[in-house]
C-alpha atoms as a PDB file:
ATOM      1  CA  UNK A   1     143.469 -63.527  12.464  1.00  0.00           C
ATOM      2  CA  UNK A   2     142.022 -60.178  14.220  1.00  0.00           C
ATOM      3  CA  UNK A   3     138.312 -59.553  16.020  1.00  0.00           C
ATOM      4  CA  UNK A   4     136.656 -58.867  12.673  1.00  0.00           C
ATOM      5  CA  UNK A   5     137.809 -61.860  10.449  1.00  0.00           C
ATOM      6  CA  UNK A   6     136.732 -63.927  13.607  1.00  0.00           C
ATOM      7  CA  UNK A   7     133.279 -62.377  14.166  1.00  0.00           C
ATOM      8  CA  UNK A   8     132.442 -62.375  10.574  1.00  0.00           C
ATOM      9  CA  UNK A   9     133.925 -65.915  10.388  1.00  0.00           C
ATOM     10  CA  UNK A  10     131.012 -66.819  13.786  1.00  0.00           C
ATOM     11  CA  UNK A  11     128.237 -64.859  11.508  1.00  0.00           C
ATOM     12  CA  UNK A  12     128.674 -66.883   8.560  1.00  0.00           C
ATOM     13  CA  UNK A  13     128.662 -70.155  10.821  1.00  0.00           C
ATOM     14  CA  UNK A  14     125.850 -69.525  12.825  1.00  0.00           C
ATOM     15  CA  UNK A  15     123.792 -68.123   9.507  1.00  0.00           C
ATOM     16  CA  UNK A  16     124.312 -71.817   8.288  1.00  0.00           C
ATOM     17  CA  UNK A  17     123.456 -73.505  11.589  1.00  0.00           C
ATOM     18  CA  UNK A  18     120.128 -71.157  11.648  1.00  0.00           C
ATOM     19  CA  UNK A  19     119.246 -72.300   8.042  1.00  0.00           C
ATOM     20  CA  UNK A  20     120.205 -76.125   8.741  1.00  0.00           C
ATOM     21  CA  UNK A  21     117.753 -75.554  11.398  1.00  0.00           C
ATOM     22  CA  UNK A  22     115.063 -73.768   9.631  1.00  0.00           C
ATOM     23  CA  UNK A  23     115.584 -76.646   6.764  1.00  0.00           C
ATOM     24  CA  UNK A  24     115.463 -79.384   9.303  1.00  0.00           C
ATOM     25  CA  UNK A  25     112.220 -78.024  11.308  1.00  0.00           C
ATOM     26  CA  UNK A  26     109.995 -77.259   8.405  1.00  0.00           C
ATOM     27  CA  UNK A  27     110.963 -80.638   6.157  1.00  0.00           C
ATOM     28  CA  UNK A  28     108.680 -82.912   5.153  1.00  0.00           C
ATOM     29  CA  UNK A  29     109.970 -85.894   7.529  1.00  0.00           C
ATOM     30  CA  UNK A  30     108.848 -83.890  10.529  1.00  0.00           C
ATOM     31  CA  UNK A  31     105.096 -83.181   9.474  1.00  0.00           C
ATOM     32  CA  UNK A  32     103.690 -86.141  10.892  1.00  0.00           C
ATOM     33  CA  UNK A  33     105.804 -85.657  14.100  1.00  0.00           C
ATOM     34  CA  UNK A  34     104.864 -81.602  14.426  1.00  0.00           C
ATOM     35  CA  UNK A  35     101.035 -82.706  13.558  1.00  0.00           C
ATOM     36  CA  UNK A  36     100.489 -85.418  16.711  1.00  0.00           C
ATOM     37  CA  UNK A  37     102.510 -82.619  18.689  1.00  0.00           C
ATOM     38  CA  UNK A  38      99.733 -79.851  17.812  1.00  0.00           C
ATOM     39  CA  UNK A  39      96.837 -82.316  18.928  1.00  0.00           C
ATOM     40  CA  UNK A  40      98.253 -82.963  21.858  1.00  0.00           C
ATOM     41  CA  UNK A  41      96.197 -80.566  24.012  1.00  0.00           C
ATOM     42  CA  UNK A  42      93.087 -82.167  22.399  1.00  0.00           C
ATOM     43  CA  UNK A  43      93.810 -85.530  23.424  1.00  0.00           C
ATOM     44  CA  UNK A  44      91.179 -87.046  25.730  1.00  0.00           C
ATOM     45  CA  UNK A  45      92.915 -88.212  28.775  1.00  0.00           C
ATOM     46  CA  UNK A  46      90.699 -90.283  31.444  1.00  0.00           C
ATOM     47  CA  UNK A  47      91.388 -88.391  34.678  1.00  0.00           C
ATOM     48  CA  UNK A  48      92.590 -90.857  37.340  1.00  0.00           C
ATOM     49  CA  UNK A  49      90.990 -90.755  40.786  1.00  0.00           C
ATOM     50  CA  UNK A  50      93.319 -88.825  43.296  1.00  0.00           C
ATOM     51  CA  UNK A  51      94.743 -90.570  46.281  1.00  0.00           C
ATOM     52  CA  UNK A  52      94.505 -87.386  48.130  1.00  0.00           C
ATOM     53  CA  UNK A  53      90.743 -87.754  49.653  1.00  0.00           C
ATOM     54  CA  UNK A  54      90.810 -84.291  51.438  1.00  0.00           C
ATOM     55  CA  UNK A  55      91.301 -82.833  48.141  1.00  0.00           C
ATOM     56  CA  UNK A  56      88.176 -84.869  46.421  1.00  0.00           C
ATOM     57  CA  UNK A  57      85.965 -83.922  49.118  1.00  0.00           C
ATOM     58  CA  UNK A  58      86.982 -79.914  49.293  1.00  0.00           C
ATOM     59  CA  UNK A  59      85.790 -80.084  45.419  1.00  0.00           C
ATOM     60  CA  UNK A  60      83.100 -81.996  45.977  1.00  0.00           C
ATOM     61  CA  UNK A  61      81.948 -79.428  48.734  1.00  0.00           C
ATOM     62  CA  UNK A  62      82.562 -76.600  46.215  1.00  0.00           C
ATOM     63  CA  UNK A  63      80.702 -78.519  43.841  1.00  0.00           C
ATOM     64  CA  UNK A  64      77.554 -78.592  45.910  1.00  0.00           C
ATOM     65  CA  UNK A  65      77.500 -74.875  47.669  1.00  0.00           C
ATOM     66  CA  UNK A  66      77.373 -73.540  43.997  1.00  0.00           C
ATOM     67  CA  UNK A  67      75.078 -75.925  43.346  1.00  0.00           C
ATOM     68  CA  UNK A  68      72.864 -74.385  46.511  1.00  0.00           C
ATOM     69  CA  UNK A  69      73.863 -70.915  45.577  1.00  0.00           C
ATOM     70  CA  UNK A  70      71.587 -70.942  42.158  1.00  0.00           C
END
């Protein structure tokens, strides 16, 4: 077998591994799956309080010197 039976021999292999994957990604199974991953940003998480208190009271402080500035 030389280099270009071999390489031609990888191209055909990893066409079919691209288009198992293309097949596999954009079936019908994986909708609902794809569709909770796309809302995802949107979901309404409750913020937890922090433990850190320096931090909560550097943003509260920011909070109220813009609230002066106006």
């Amino acid at each position: 077998m030389d280099t270009g039976t071999f390489r031609g021999l990888m191209t055909l292999i990893l066409i079919f591994a691209f288009i198992g994957i293309a097949l596999w990604a954009y079936s019908k199974r994986r909708k609902p799956d794809f569709d909770e991953a796309a809302n995802l940003p949107f979901a309404d998480d409750d913020e937890l309080p922090t433990s850190d208190k320096h931090a909560s009271l550097e943003r509260d402080s920011e909070a109220h010197s813009r609230k002066e500035g106006r």
